[in-house]
Protein backbone atom coordinates (compact mmCIF):
# COMPACT_ATOMS: atom_id res chain seq x y z
CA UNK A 1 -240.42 44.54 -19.40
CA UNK A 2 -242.91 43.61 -22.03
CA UNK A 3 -245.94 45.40 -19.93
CA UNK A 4 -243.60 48.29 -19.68
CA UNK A 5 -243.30 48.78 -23.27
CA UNK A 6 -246.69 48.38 -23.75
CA UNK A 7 -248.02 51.43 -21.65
CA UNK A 8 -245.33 53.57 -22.61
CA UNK A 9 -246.78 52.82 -26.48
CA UNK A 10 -250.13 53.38 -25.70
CA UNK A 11 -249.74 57.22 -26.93
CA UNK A 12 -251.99 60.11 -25.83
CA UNK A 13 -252.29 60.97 -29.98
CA UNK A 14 -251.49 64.80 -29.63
CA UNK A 15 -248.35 64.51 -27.79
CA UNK A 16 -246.84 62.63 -30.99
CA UNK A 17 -245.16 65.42 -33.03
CA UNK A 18 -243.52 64.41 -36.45
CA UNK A 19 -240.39 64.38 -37.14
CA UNK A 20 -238.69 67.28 -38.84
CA UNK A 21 -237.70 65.81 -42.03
CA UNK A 22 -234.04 66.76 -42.17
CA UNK A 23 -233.62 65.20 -38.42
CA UNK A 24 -234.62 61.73 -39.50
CA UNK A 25 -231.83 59.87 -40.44
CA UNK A 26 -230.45 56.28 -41.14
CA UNK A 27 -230.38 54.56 -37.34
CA UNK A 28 -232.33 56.90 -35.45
CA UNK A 29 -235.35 55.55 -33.05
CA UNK A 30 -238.52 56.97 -33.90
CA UNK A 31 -242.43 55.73 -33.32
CA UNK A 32 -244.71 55.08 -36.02
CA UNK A 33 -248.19 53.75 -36.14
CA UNK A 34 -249.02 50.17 -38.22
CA UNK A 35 -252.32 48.26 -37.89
CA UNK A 36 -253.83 51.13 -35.42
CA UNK A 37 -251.01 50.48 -33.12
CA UNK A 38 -247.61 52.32 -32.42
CA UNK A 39 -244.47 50.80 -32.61
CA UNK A 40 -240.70 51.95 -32.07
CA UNK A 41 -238.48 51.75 -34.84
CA UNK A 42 -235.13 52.02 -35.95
CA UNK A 43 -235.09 54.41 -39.65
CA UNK A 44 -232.66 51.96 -42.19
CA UNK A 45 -232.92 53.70 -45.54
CA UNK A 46 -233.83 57.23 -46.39
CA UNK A 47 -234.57 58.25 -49.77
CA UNK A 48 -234.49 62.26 -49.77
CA UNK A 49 -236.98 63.76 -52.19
CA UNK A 50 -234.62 66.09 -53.50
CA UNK A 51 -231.81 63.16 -53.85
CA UNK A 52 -234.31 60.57 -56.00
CA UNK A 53 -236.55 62.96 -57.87
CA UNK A 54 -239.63 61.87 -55.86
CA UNK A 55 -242.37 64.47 -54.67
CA UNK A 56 -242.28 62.97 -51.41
CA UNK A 57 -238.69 61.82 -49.11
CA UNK A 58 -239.63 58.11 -47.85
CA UNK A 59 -237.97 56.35 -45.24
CA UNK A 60 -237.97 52.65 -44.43
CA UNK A 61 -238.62 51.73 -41.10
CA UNK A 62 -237.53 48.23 -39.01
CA UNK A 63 -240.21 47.91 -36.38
CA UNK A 64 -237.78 46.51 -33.52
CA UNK A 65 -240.11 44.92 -31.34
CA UNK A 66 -242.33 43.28 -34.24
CA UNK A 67 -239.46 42.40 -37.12
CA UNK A 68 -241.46 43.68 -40.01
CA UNK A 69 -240.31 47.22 -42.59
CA UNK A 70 -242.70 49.79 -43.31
CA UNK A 71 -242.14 52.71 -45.48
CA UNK A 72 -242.98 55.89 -44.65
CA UNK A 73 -243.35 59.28 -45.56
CA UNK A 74 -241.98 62.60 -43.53
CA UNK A 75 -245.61 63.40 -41.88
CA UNK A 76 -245.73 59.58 -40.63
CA UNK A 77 -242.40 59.40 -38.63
CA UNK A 78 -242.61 60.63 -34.86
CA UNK A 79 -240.37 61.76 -32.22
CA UNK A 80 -240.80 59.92 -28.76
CA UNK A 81 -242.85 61.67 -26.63
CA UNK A 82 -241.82 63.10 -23.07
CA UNK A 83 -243.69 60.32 -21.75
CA UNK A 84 -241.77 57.67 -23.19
CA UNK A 85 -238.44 59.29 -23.08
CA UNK A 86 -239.33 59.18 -18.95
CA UNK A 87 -240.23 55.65 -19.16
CA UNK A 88 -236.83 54.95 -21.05
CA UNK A 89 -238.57 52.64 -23.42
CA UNK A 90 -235.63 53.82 -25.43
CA UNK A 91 -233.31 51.55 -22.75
CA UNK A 92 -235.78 48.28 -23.60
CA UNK A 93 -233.82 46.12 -26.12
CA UNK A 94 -235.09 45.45 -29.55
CA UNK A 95 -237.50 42.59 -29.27
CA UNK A 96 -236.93 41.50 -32.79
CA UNK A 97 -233.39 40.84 -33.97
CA UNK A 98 -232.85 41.23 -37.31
CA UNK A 99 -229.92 38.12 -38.70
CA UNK A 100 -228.89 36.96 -41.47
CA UNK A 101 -226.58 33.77 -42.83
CA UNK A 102 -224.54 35.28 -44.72
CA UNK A 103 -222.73 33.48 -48.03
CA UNK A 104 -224.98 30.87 -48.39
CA UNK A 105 -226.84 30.62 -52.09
CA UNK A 106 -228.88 27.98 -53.45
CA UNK A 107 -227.53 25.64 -55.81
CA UNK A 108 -226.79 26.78 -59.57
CA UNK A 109 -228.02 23.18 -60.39
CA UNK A 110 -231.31 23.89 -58.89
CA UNK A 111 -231.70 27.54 -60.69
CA UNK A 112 -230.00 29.14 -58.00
CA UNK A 113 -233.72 29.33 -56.51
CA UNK A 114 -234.39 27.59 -52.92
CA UNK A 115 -236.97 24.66 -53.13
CA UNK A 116 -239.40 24.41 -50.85
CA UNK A 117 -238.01 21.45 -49.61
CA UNK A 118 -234.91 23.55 -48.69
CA UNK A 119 -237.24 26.00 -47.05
CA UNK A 120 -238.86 23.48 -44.92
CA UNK A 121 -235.46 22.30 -43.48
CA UNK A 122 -234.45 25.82 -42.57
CA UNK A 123 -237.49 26.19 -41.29
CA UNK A 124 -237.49 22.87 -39.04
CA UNK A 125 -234.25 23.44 -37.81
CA UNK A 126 -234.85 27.44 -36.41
CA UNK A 127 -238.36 25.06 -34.75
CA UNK A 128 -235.49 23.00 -33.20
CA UNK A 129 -233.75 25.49 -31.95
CA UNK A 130 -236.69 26.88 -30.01
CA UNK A 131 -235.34 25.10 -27.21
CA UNK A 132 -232.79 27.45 -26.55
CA UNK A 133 -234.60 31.17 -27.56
CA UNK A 134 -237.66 31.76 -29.18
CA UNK A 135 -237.58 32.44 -32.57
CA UNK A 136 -240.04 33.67 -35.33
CA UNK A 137 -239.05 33.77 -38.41
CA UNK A 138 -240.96 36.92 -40.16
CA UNK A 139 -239.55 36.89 -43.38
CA UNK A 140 -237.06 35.46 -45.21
CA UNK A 141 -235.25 38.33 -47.69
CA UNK A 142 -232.71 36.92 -50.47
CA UNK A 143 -232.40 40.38 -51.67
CA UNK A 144 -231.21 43.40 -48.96
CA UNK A 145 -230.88 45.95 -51.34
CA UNK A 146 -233.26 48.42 -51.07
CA UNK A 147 -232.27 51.50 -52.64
């Protein structure tokens, strides 16, 4: 499956075509290129030029086979090519699953910061839970908002 995804990327650079800016919207799977290579990824916040008084619209993309956000403006966000639609790489699940633990804050008595002692223990037990799935942990966010 991996191998799959991995030709299907591998794009012939004039078949990409970008997106139309008013078809790129919050969910939709789209291919952009980061360090040289292409990856898919799922759009998660759009910020309209005409909606934030920007020159440009931006749009933040979740790379779902790598786990890291990119931003990106209307000129860097491509359709899938025939190619790839063929090859279904739209079928292959997301590599990277994006999770969260949700309602848990770092102690007020601490400066409602987490210690790196606290950071180590999450980050030993996700090690010890290898056993089971791999896991990478590619960043840890304690703020979501990003409009």
């Amino acid at each position: 499956m991996v191998k799959k995804l991995q030709n299907a990327l591998i794009v012939d650079e004039g078949g990409l075509k970008p997106l139309s800016e008013n078809l790129i919207d919050i969910g939709r799977l789209v291919i952009i290129q980061n360090a040289g290579k292409y990856h898919r990824g799922r759009v998660e916040v759009v910020r309209r030029a005409d909606e934030t008084k920007r020159k440009t619209s931006e749009f933040l993309v979740f790379l779902i086979d790598v786990g890291s956000r990119h931003w990106r403006t209307p000129g860097h966000v491509f359709d899938l090519t025939q190619k790839m639609i063929e090859s279904k790489i739209h079928e292959i699940p997301a590599r990277a699953l994006q999770v969260r633990l949700e309602g848990i804050k770092p102690s007020v008595m601490s400066g409602g910061v987490w210690s790196q002692e606290s950071k180590a223990k999450f980050e030993e037990l996700l090690k010890e839970a290898s056993n089971i799935f791999t896991l990478d942990v590619i960043s840890l966010l304690f703020l979501t908002n990003f409009k």
